[in-house]
N, C-alpha and C. Protein backbone atom coordinates (compact mmCIF):
# COMPACT_ATOMS: atom_id res chain seq x y z
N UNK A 1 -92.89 132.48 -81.69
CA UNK A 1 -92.84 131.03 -81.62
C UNK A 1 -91.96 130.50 -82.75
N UNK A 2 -90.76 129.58 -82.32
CA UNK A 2 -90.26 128.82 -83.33
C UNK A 2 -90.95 128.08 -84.01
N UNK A 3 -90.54 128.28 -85.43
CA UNK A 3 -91.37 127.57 -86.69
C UNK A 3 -89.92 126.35 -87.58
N UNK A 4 -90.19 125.72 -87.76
CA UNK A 4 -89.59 123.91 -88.88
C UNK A 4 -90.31 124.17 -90.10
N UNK A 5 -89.52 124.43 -91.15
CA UNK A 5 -90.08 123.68 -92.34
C UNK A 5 -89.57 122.56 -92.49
N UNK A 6 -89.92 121.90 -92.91
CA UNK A 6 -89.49 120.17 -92.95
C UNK A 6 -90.50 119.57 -94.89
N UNK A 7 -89.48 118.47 -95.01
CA UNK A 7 -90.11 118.01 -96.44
C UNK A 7 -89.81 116.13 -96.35
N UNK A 8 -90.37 115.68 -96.39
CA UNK A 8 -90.72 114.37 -96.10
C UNK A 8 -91.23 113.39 -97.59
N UNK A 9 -91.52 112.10 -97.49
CA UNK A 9 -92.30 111.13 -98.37
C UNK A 9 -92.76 110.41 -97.93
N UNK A 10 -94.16 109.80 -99.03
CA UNK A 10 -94.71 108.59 -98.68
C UNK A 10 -94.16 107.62 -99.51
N UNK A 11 -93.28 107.28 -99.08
CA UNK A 11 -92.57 106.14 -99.87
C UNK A 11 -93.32 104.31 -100.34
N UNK A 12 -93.22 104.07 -101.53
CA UNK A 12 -94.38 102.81 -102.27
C UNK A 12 -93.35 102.26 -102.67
N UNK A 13 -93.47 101.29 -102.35
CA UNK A 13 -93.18 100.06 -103.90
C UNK A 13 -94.28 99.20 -104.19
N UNK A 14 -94.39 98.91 -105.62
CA UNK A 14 -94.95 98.07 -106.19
C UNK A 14 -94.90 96.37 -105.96
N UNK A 15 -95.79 95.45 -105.73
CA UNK A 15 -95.43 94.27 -105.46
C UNK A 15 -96.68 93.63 -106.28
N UNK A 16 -96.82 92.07 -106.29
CA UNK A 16 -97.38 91.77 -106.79
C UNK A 16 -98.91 91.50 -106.17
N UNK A 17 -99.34 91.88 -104.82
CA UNK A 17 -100.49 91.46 -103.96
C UNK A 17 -100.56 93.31 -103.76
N UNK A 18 -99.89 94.05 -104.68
CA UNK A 18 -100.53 95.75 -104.70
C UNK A 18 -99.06 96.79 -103.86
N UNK A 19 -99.23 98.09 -103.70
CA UNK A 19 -98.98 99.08 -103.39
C UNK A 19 -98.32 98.53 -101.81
N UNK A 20 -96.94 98.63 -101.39
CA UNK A 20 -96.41 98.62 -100.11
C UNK A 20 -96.18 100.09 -99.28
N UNK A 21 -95.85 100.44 -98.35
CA UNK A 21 -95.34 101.43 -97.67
C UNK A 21 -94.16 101.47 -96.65
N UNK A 22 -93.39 102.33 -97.33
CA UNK A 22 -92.65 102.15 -95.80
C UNK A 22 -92.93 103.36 -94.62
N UNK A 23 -92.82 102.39 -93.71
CA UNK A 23 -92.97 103.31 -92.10
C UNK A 23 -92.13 102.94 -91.56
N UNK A 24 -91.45 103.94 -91.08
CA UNK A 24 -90.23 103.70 -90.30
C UNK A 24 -90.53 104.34 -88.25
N UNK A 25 -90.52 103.58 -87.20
CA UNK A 25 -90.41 103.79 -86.32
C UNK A 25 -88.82 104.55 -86.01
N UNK A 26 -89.48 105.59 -85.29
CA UNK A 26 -88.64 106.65 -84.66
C UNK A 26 -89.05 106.21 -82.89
N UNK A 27 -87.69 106.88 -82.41
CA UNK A 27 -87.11 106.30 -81.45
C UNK A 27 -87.77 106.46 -79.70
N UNK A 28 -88.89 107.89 -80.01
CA UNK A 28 -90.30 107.94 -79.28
C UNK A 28 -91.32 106.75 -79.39
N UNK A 29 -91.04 106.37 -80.04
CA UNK A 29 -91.93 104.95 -80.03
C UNK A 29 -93.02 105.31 -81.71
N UNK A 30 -93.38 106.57 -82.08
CA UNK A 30 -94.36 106.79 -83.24
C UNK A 30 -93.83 106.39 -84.33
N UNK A 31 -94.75 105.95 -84.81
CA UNK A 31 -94.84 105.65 -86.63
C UNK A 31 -94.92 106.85 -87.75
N UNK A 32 -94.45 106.65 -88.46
CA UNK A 32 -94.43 107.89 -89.35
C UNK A 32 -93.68 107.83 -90.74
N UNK A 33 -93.68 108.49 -91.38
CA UNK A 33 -92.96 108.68 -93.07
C UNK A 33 -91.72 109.36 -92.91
N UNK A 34 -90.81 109.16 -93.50
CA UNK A 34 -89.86 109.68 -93.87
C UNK A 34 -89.58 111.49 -93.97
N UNK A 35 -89.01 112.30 -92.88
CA UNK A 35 -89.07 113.94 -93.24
C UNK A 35 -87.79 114.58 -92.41
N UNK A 36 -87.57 115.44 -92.70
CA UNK A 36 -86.42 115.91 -92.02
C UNK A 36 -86.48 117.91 -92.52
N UNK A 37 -86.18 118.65 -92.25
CA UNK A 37 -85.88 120.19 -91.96
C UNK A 37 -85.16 120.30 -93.43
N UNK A 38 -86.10 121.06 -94.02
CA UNK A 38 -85.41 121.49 -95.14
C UNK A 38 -84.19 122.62 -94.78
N UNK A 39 -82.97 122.59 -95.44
CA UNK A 39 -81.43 123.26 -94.88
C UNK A 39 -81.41 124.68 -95.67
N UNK A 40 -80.93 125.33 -94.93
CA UNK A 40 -80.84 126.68 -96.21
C UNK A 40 -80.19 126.33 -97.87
N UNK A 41 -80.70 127.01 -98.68
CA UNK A 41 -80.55 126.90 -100.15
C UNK A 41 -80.89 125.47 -100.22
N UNK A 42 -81.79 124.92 -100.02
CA UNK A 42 -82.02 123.46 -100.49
C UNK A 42 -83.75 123.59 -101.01
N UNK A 43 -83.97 122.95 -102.43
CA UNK A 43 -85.14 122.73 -102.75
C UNK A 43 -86.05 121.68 -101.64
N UNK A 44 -87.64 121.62 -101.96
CA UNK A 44 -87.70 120.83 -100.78
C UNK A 44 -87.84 118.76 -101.56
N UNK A 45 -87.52 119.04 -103.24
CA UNK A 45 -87.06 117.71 -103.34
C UNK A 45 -85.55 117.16 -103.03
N UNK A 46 -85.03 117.92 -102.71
CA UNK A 46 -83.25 117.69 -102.91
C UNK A 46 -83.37 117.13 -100.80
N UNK A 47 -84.22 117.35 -100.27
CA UNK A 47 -84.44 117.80 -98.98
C UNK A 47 -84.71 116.32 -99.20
N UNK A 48 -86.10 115.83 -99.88
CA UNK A 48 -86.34 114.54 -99.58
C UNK A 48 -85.74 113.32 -100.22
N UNK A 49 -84.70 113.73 -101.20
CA UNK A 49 -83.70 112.83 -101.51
C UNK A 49 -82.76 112.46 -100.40
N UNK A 50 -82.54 113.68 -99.54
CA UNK A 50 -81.35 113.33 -98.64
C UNK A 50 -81.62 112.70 -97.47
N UNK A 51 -83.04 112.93 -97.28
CA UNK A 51 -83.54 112.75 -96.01
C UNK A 51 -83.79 110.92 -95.96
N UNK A 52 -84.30 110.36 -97.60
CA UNK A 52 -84.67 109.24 -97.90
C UNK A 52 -83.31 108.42 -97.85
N UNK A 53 -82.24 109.01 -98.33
CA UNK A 53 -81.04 108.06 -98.44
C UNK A 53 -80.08 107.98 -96.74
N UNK A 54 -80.53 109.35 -96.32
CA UNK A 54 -79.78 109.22 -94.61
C UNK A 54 -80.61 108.00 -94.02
N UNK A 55 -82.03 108.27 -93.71
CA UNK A 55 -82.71 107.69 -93.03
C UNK A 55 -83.32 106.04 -93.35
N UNK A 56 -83.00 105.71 -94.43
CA UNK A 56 -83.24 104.37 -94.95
C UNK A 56 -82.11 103.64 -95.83
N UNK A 57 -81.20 104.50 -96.53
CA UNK A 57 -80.22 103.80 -97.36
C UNK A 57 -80.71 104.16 -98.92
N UNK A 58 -82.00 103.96 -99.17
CA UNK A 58 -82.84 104.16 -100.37
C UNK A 58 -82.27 105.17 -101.17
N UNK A 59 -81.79 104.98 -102.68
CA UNK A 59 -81.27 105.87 -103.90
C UNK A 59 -81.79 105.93 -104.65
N UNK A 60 -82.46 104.78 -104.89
CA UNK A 60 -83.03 104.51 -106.38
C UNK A 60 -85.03 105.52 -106.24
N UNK A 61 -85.25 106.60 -106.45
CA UNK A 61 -86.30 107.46 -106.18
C UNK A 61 -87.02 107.55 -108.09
N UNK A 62 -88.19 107.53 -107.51
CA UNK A 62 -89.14 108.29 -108.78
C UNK A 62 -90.22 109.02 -107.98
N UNK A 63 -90.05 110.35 -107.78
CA UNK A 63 -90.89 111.18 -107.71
C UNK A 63 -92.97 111.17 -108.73
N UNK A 64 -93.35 111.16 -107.77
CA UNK A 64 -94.25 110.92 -108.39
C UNK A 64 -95.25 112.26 -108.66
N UNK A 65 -95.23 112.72 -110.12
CA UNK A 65 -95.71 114.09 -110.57
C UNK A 65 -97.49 114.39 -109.81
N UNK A 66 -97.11 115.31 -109.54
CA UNK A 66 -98.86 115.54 -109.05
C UNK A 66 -99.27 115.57 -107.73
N UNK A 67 -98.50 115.10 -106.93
CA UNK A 67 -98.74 114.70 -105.43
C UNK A 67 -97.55 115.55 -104.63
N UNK A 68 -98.28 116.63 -103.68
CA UNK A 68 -97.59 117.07 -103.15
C UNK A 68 -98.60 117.85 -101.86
N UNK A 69 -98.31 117.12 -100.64
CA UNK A 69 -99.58 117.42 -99.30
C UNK A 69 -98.62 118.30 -98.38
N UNK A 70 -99.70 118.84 -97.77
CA UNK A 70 -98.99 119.88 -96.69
C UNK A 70 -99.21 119.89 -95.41
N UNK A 71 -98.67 119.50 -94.30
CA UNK A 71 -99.32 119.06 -92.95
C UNK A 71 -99.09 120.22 -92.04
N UNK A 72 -99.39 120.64 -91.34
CA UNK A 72 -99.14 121.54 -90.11
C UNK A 72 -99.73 121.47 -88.88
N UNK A 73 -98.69 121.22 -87.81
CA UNK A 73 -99.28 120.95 -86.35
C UNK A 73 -98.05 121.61 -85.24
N UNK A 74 -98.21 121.25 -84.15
CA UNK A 74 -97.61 121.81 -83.20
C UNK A 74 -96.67 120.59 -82.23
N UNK A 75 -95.93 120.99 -81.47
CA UNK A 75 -95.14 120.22 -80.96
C UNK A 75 -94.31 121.36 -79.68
N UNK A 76 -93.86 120.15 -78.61
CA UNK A 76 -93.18 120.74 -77.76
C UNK A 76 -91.86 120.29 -77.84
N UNK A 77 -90.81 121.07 -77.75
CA UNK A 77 -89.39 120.51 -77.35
C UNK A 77 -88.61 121.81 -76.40
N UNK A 78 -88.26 120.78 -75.66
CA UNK A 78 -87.48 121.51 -74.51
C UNK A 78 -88.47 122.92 -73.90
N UNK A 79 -89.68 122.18 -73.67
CA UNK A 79 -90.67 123.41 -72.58
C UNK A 79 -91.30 124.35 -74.16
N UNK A 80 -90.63 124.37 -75.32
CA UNK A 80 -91.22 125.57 -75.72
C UNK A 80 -91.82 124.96 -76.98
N UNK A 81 -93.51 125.33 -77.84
CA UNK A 81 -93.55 124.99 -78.56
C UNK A 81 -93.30 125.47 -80.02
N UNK A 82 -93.25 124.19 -80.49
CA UNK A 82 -92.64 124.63 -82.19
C UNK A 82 -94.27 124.45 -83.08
N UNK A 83 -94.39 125.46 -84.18
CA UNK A 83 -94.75 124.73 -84.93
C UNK A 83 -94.19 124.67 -86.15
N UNK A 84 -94.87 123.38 -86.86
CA UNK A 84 -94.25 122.70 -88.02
C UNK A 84 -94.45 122.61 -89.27
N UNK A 85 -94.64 122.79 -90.22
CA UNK A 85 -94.89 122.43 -91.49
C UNK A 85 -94.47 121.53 -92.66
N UNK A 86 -94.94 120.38 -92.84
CA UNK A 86 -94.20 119.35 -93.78
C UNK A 86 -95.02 119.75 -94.69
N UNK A 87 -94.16 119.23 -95.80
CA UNK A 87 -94.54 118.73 -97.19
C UNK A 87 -94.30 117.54 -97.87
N UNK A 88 -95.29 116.95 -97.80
CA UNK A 88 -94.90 115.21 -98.63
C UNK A 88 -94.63 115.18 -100.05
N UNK A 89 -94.19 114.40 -100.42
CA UNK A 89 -94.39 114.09 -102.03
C UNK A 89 -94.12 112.67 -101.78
N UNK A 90 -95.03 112.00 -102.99
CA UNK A 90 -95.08 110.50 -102.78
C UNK A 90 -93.85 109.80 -103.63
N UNK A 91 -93.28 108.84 -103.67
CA UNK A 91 -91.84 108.73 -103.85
C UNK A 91 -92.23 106.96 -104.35
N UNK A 92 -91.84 106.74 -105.44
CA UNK A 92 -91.85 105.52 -105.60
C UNK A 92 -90.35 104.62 -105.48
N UNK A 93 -90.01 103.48 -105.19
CA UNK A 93 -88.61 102.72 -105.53
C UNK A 93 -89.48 101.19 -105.58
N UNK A 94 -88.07 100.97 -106.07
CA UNK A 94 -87.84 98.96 -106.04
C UNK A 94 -87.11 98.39 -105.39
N UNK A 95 -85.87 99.36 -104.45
CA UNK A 95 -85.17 98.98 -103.60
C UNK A 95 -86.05 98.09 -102.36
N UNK A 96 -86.27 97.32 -101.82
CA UNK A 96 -86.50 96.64 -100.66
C UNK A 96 -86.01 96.87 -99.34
N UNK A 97 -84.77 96.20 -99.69
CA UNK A 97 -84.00 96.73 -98.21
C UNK A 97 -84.04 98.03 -98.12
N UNK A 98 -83.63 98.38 -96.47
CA UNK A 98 -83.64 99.74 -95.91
C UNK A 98 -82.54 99.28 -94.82
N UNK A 99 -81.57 100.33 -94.74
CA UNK A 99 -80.47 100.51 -93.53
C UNK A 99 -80.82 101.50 -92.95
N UNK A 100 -81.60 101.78 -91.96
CA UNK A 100 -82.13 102.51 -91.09
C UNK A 100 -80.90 103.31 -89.83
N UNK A 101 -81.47 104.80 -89.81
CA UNK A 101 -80.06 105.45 -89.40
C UNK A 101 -80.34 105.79 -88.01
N UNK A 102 -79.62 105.73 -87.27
CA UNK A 102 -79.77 105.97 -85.59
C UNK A 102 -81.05 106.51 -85.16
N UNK A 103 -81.66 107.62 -86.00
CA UNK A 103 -83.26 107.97 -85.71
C UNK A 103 -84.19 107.23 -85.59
N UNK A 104 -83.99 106.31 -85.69
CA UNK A 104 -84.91 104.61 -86.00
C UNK A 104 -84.60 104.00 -85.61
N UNK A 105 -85.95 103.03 -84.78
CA UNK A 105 -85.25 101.92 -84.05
C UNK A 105 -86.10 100.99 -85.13
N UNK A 106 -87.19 101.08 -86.03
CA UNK A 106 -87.73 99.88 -86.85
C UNK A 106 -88.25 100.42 -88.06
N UNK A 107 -88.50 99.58 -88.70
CA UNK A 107 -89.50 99.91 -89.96
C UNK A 107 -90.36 98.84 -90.32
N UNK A 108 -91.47 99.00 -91.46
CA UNK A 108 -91.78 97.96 -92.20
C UNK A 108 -92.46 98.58 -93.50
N UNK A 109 -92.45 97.35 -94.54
CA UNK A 109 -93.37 97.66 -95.41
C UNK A 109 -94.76 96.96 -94.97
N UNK A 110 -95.57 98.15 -95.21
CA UNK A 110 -96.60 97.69 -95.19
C UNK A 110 -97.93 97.54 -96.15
N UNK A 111 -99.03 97.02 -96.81
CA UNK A 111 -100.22 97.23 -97.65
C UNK A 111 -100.99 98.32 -96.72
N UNK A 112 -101.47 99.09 -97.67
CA UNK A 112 -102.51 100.06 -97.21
C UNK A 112 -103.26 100.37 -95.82
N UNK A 113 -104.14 99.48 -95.57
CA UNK A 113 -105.04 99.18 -94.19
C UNK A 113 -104.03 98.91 -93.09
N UNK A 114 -102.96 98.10 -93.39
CA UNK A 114 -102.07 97.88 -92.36
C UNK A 114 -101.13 99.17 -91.95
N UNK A 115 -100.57 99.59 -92.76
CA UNK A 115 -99.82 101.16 -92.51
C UNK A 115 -100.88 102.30 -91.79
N UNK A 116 -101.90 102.11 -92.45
CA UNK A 116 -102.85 103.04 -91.73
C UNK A 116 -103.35 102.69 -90.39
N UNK A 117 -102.98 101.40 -90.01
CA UNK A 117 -103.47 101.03 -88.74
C UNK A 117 -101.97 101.27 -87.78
N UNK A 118 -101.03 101.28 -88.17
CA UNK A 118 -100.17 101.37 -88.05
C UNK A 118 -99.01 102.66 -87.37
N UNK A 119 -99.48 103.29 -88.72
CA UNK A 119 -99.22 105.08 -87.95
C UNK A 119 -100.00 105.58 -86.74
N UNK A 120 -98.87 106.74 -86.20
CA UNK A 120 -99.21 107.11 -84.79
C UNK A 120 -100.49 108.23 -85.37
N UNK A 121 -100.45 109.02 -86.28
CA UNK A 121 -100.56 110.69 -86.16
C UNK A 121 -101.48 110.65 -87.28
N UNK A 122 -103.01 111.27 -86.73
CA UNK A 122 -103.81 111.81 -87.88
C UNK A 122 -103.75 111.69 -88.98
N UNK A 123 -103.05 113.11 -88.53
CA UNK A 123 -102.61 113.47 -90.08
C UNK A 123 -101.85 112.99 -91.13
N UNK A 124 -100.82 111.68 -90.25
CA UNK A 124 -100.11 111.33 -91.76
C UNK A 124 -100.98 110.07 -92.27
N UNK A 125 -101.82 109.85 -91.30
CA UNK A 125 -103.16 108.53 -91.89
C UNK A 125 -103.95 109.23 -92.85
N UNK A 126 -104.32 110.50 -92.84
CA UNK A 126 -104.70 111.43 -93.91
C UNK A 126 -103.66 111.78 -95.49
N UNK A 127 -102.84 112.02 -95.33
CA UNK A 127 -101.49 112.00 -95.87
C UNK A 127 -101.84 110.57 -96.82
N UNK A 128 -101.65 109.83 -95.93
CA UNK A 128 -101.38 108.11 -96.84
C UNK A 128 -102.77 108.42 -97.54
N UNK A 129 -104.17 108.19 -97.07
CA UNK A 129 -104.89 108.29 -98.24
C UNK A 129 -105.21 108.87 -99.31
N UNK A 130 -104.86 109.75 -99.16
CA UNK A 130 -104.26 110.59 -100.82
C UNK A 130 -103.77 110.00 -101.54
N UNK A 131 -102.48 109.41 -100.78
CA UNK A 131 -101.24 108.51 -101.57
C UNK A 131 -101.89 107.76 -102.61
N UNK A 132 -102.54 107.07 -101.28
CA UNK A 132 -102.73 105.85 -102.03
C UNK A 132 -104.12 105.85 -103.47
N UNK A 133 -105.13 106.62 -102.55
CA UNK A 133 -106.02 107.20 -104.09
C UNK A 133 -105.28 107.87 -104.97
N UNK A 134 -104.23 108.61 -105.22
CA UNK A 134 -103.24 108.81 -106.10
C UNK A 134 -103.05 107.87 -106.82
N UNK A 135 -102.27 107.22 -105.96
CA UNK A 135 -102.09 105.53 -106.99
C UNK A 135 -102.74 104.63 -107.57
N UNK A 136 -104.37 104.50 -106.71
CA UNK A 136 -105.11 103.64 -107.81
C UNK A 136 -105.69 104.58 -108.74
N UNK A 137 -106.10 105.58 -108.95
CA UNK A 137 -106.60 106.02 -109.50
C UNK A 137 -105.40 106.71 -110.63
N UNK A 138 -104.29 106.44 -110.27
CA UNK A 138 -103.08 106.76 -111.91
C UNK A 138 -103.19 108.40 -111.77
N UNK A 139 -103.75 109.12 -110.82
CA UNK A 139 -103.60 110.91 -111.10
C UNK A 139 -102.30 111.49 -110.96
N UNK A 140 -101.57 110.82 -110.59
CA UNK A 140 -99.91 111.10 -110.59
C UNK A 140 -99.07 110.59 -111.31
């Protein structure tokens, strides 16, 4: 069975009413975080630098020490299935805007409860709460 490693973020900014998120809609219609196939010889932060600046425009990154989740599930493409393995790391900026790249038809920032109501998939609603107890709680 074909196997994806892939390396992704939960991307935050800071605002003044708390902690935002971005979710970016992909072109199946699901909600989801930022990830893409880590490339041969590529670390899997260099993976989510590139993946963050293709897929949103976003440069300005602070990695956030301590936080790093691991998802694994299955998927079909073209009759045969794959499975997958991401790795998040939570990613802070101040950039706002996002130029979203053909993989995307939308995005938004969202507060906490709303992103989580928001996303398609379990697991990255699992994913975000880490994040976000990460963040109030300062463990990163």
């Amino acid at each position: 069975m074909p196997r994806e490693i892939s390396a992704g973020a939960v991307i935050f900014r800071k605002t003044k009413k708390g902690a935002e998120f971005l979710l970016l809609q992909y072109e199946l219609g699901h909600w989801d975080f930022v990830k893409g196939n880590v490339e041969k010889r590529e670390e899997e932060k260099e993976t989510v630098r590139r993946e963050i600046e293709e897929e949103t425009g976003i440069t300005r990154l602070r990695f956030i020490e301590g936080f790093r989740e691991t998802i694994k599930y299955f998927y079909k493409w073209k009759g045969e299935n794959i499975f997958k393995i991401v790795t998040y790391y939570l990613v802070e900026t101040r950039q706002k805007s996002v130029k979203l790249s053909y993989e995307h038809i939308g995005f938004e920032w969202l507060p906490y409860e709303a992103a989580r109501e928001k996303l398609t998939f379990k697991n990255s609603k699992e994913v975000l709460k880490k994040a976000c107890k990460c963040i109030e709680e300062s463990k990163c």
